[in-house]
C-alpha atoms as a PDB file:
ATOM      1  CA  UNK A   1       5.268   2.587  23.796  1.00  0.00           C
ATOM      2  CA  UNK A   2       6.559   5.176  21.414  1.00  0.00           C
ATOM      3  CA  UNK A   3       6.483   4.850  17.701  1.00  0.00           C
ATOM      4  CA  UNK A   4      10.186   4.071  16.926  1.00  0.00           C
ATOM      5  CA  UNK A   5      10.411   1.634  19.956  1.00  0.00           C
ATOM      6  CA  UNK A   6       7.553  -0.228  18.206  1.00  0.00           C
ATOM      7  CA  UNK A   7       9.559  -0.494  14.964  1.00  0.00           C
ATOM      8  CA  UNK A   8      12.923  -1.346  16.369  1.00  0.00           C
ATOM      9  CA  UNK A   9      10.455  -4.714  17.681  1.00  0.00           C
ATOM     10  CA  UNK A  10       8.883  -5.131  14.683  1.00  0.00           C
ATOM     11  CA  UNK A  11      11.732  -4.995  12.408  1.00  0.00           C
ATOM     12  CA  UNK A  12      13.983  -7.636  14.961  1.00  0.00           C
ATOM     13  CA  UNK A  13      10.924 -10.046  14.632  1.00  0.00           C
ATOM     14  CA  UNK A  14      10.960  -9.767  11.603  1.00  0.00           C
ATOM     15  CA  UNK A  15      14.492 -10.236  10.885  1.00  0.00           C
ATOM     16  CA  UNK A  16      14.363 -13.665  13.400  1.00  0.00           C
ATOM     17  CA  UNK A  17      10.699 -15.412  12.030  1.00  0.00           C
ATOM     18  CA  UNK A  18      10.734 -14.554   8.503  1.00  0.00           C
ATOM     19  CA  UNK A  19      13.094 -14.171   5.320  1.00  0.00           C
ATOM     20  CA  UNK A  20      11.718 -10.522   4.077  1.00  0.00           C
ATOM     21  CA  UNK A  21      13.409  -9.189   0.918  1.00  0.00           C
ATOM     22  CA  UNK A  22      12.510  -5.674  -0.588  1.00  0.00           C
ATOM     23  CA  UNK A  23      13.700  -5.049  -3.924  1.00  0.00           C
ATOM     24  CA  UNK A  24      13.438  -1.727  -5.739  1.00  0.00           C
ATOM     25  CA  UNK A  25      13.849   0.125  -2.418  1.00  0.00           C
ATOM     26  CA  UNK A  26      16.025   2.545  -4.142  1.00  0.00           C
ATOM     27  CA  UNK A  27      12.631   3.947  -6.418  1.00  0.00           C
ATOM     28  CA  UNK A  28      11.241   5.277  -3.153  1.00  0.00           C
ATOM     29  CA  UNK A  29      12.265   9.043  -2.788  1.00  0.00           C
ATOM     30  CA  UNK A  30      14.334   9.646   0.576  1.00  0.00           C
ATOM     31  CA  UNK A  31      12.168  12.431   1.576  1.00  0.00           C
ATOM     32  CA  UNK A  32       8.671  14.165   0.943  1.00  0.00           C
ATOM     33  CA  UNK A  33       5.045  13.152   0.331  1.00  0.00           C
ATOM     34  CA  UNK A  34       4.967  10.258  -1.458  1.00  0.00           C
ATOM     35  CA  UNK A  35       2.008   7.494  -1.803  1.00  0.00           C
ATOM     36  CA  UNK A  36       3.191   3.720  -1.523  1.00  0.00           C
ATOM     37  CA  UNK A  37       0.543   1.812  -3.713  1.00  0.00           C
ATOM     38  CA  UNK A  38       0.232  -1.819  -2.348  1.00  0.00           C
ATOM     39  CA  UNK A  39      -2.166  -4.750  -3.136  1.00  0.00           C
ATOM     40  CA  UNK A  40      -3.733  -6.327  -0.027  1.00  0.00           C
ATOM     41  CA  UNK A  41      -3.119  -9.778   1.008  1.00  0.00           C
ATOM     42  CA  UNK A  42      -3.002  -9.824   4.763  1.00  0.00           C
ATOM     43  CA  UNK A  43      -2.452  -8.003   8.118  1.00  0.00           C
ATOM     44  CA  UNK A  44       1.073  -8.534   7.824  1.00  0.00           C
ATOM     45  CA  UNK A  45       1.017  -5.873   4.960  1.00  0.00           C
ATOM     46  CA  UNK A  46       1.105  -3.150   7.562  1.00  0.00           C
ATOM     47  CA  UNK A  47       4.464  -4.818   9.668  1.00  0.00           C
ATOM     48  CA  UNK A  48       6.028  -4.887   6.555  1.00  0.00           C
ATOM     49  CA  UNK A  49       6.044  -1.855   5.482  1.00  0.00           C
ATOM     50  CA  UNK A  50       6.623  -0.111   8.364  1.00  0.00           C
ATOM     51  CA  UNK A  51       9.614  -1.730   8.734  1.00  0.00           C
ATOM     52  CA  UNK A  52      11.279  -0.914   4.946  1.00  0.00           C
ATOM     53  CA  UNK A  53      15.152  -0.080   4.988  1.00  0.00           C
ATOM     54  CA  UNK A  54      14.296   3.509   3.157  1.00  0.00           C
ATOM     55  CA  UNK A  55      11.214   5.414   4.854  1.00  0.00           C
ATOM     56  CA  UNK A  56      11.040   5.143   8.767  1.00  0.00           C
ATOM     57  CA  UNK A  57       8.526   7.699   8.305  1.00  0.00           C
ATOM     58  CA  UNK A  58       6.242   5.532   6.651  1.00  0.00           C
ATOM     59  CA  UNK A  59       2.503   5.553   7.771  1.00  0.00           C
ATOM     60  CA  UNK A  60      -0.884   3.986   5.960  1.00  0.00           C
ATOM     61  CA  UNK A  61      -4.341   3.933   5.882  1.00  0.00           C
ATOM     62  CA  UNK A  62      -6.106   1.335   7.447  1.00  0.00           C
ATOM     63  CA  UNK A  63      -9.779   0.066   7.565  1.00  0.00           C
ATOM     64  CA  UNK A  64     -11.916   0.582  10.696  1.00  0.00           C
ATOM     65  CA  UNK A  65     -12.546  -3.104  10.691  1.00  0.00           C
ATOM     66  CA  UNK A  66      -9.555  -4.228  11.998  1.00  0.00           C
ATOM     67  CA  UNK A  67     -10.617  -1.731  15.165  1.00  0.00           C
ATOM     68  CA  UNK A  68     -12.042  -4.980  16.457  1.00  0.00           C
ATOM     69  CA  UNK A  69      -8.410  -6.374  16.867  1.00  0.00           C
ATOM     70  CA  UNK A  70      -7.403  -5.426  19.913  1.00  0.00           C
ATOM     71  CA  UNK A  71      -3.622  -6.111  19.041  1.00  0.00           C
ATOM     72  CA  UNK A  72      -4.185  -4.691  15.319  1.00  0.00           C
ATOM     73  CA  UNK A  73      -5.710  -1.262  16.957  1.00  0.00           C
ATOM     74  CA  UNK A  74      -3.053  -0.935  19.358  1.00  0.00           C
ATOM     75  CA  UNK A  75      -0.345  -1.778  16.823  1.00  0.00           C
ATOM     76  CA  UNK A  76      -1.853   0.460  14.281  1.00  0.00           C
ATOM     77  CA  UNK A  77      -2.332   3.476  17.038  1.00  0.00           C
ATOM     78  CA  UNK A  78       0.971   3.342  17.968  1.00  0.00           C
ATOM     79  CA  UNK A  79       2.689   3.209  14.921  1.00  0.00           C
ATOM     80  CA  UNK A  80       0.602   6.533  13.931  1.00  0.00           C
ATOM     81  CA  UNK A  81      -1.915   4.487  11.530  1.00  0.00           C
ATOM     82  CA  UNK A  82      -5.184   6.628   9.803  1.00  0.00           C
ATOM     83  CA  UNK A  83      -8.355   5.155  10.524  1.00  0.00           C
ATOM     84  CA  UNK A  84     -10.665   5.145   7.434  1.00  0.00           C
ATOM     85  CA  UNK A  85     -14.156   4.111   6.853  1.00  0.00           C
ATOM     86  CA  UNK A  86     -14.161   1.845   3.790  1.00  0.00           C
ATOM     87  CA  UNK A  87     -17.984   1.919   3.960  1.00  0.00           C
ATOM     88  CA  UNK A  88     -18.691   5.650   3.689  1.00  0.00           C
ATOM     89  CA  UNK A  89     -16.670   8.361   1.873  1.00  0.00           C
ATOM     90  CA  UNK A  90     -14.628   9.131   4.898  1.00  0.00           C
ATOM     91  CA  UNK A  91     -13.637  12.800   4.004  1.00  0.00           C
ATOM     92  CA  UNK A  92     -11.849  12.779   7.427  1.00  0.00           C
ATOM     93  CA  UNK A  93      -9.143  10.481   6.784  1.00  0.00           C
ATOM     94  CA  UNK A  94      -8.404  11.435   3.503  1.00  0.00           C
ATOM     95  CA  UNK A  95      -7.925  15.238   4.824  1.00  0.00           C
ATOM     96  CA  UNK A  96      -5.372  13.448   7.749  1.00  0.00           C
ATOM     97  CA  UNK A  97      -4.300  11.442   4.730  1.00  0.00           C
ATOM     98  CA  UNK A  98      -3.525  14.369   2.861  1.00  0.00           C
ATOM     99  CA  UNK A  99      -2.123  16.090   5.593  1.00  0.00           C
ATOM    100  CA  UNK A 100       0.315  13.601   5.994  1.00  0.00           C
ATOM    101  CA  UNK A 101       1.615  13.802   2.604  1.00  0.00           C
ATOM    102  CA  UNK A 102       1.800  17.422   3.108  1.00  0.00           C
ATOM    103  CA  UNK A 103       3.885  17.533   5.918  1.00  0.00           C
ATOM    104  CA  UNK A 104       6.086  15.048   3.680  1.00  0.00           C
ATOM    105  CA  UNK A 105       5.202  11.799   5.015  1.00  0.00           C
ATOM    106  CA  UNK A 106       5.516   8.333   3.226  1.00  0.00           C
ATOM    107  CA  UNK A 107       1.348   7.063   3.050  1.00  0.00           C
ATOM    108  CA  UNK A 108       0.917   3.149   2.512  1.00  0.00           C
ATOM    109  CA  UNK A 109      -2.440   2.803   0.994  1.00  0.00           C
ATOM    110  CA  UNK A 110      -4.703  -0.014  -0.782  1.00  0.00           C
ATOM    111  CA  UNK A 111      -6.273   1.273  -4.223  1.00  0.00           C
ATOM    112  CA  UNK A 112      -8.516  -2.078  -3.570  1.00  0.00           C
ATOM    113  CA  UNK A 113      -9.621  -0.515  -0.577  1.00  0.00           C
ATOM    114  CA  UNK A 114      -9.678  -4.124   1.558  1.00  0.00           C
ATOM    115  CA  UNK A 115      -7.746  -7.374   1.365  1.00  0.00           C
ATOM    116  CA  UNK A 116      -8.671  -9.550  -1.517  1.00  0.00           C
ATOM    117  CA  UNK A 117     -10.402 -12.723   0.038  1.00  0.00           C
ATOM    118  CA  UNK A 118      -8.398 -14.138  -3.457  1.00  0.00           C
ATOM    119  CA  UNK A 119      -5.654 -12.553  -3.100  1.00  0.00           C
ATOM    120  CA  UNK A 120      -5.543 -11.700  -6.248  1.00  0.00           C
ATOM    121  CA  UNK A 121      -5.941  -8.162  -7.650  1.00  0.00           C
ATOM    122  CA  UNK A 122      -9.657  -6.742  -7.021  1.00  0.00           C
ATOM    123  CA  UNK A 123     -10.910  -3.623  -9.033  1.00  0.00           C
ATOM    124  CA  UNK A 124      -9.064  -0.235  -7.554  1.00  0.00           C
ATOM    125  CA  UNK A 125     -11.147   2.478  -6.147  1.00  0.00           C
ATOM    126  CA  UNK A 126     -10.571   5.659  -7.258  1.00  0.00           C
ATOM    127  CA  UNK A 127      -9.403   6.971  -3.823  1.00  0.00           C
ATOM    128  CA  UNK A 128      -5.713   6.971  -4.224  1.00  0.00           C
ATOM    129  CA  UNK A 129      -6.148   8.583  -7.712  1.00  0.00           C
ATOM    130  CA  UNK A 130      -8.032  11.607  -5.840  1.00  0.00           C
ATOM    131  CA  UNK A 131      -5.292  11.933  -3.338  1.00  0.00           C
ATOM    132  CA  UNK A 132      -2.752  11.824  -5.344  1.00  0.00           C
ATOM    133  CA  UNK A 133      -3.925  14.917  -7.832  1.00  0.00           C
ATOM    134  CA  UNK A 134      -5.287  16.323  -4.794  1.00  0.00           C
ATOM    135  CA  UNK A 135      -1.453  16.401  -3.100  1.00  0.00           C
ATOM    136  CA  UNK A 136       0.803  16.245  -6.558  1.00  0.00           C
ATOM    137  CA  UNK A 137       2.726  13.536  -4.686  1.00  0.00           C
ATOM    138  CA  UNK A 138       4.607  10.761  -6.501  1.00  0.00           C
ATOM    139  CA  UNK A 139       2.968   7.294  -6.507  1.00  0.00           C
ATOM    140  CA  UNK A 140       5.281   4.318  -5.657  1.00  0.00           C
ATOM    141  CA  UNK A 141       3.481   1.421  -7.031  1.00  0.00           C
ATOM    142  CA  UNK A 142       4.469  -1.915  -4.997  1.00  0.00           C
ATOM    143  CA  UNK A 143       3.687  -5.457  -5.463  1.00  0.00           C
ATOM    144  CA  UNK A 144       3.555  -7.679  -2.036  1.00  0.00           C
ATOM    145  CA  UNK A 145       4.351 -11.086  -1.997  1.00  0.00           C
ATOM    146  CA  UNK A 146       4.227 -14.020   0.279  1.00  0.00           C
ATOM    147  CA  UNK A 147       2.551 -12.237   3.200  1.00  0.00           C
ATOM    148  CA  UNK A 148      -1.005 -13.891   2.395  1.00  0.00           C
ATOM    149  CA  UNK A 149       0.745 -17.181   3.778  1.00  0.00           C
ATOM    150  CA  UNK A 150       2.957 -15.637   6.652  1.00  0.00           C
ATOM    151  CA  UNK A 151       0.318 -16.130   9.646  1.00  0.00           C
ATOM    152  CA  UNK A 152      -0.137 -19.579   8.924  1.00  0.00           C
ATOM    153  CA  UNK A 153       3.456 -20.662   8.489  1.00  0.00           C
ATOM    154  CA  UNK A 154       4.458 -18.915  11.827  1.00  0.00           C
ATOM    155  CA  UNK A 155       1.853 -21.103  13.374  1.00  0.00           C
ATOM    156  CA  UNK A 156       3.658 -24.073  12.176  1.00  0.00           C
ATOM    157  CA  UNK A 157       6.765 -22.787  13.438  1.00  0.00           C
ATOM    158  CA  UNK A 158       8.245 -22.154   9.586  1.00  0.00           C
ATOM    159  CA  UNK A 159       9.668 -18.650   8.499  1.00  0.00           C
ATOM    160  CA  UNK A 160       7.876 -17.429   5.978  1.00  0.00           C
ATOM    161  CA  UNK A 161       9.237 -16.003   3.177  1.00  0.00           C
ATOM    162  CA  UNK A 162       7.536 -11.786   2.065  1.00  0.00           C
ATOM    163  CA  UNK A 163       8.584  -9.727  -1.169  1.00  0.00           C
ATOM    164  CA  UNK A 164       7.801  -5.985  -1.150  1.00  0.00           C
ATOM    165  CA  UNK A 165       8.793  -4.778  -4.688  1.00  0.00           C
ATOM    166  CA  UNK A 166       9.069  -1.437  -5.253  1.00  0.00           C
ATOM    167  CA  UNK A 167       8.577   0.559  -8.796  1.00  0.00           C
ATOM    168  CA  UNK A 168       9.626   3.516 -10.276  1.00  0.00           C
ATOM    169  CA  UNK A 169       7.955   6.431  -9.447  1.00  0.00           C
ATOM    170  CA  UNK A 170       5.261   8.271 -11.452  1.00  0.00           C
ATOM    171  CA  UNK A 171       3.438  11.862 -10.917  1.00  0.00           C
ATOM    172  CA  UNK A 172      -0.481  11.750 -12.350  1.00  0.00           C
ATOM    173  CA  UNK A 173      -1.137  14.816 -14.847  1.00  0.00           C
ATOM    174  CA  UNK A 174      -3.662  17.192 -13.130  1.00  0.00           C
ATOM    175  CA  UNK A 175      -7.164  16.663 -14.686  1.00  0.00           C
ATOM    176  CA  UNK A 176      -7.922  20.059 -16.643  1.00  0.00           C
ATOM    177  CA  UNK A 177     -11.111  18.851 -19.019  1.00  0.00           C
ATOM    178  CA  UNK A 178     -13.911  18.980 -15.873  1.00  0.00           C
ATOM    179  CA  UNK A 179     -16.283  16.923 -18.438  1.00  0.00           C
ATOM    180  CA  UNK A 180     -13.742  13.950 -18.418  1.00  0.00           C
ATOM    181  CA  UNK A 181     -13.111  13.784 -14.775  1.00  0.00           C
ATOM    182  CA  UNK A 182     -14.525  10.736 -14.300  1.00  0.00           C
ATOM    183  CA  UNK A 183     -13.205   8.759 -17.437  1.00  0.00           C
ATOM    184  CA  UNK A 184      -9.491  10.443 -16.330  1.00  0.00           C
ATOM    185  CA  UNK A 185     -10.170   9.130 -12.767  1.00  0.00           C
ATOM    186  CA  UNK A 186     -11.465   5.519 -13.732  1.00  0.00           C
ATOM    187  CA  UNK A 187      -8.175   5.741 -16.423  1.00  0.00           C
ATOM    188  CA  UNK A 188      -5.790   6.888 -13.316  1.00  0.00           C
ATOM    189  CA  UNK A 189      -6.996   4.087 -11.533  1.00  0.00           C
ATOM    190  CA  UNK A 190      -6.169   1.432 -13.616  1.00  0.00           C
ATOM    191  CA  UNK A 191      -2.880   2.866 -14.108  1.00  0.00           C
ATOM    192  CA  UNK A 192      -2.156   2.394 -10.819  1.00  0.00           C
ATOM    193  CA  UNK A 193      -3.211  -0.862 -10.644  1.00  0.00           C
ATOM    194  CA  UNK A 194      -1.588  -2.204 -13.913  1.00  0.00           C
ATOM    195  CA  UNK A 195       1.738  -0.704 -12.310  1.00  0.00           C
ATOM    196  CA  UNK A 196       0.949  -3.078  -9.165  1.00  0.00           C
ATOM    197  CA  UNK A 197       0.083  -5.677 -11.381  1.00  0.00           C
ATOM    198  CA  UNK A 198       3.549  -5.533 -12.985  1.00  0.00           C
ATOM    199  CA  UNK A 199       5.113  -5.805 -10.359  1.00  0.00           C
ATOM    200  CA  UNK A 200       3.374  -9.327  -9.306  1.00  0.00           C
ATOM    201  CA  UNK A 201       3.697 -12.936 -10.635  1.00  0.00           C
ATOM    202  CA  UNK A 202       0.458 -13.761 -12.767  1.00  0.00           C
ATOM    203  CA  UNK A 203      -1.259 -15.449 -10.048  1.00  0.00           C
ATOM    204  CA  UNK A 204      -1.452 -12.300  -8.257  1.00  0.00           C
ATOM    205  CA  UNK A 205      -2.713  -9.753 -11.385  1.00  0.00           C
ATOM    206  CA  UNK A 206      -6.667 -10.739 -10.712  1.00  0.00           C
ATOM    207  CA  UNK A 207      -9.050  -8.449 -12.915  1.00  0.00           C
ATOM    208  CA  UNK A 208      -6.034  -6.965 -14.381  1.00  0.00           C
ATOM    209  CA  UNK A 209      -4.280  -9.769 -16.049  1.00  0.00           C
ATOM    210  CA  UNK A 210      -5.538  -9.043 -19.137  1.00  0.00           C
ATOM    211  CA  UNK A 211      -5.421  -5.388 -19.119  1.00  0.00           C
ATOM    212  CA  UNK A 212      -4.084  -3.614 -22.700  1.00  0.00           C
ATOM    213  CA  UNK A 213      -1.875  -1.340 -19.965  1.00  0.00           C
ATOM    214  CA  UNK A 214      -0.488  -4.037 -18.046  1.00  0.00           C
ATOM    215  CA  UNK A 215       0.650  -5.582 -21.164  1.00  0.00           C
ATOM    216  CA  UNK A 216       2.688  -2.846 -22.379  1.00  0.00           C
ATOM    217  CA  UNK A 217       4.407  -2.859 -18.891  1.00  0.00           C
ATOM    218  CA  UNK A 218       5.587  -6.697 -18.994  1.00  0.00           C
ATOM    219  CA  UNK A 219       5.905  -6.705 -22.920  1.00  0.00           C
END
């Protein structure tokens, strides 16, 4: 099946068994590399953001794990997914990932790294924060709702209801003191995340409810 019969599928689905809104959809740049910065709830993560109204282009990292999925490989293979090893530092998919970007892709990717078994915000990895000054892409930081719960009420027959919001756009400042790398890195990283955070109801802010950052973003 090629890629864009896959998402003409996906998005009619969607449009029949579930109520998805995206808000914000206008802070996504029309064209070139850009990073979409999501917090993990579920496998339907992946269906719904390929199937945004701005970036048909859209692709994402996703874990090796879900290679055990028969439907979740295939689905992820044919809508041009990157496999990445959360349990090594997979150098391979972050040079696809990269490559991507370069070739001015949209990249969905998980600062958290997996879904949160809470899902509530888990500590961010530094990952995206690398790629990102590695590729001088903007960062779209985007706060998913509702899809944690959207397997179980299709079960039931019930249309679930799933929020992507979308946030303004921000560039991180290349890292030119080598001997504060890795403070600028772990303080990149929680930028990202406290722009997530923002964008979610309190429930879903985790570790970074309380952040000093995240403050200053809701006021």
């Amino acid at each position: 099946m090629k890629r864009s019969t896959l998402q003409r599928i996906v998005r009619v689905l969607m449009r029949t068994f579930t109520h998805t809104v995206y808000e914000g959809v206008e802070n996504i740049p029309l064209e070139g590399g850009v990073i979409i910065a999501i917090n993990h709830l579920s496998y339907m993560d992946v269906p719904l953001l390929f199937v945004n109204p701005r970036r048909a282009d859209i692709t994402a990292l996703i874990t090796t794990k879900y290679q055990a999925n028969p439907f979740i490989r295939w689905f992820s293979e044919t809508a041009g997914g990157i496999w990445i090893d959360r349990d090594i530092a997979d150098f391979s998919a972050m040079r696809k990932a990269a490559q991507a970007l370069a070739e001015g892709k949209a990249l969905g990717i998980s600062p958290e790294g997996t879904r949160s078994q809470t899902h509530a915000l888990a500590e961010g990895k530094q990952g995206t924060a690398l790629l990102a000054l590695k590729t001088s892409v903007p960062i779209v930081p985007t706060g998913l709702q509702g899809t944690e719960i959207a397997i179980e009420r299709l079960k039931h027959f019930r249309k679930p209801t799933m929020l992507a919001r979308f946030g303004k756009p921000f560039k991180l400042p290349p890292i030119t003191d080598i001997e504060k790398r890795t403070e600028m890195l772990q303080r990149y990283t929680e930028e990202i995340m406290c722009r997530i955070a923002a964008l979610l109801p309190e429930k879903y802010q985790g570790v970074y409810k309380d952040h000093p950052r995240l403050k200053e973003f809701i006021g």
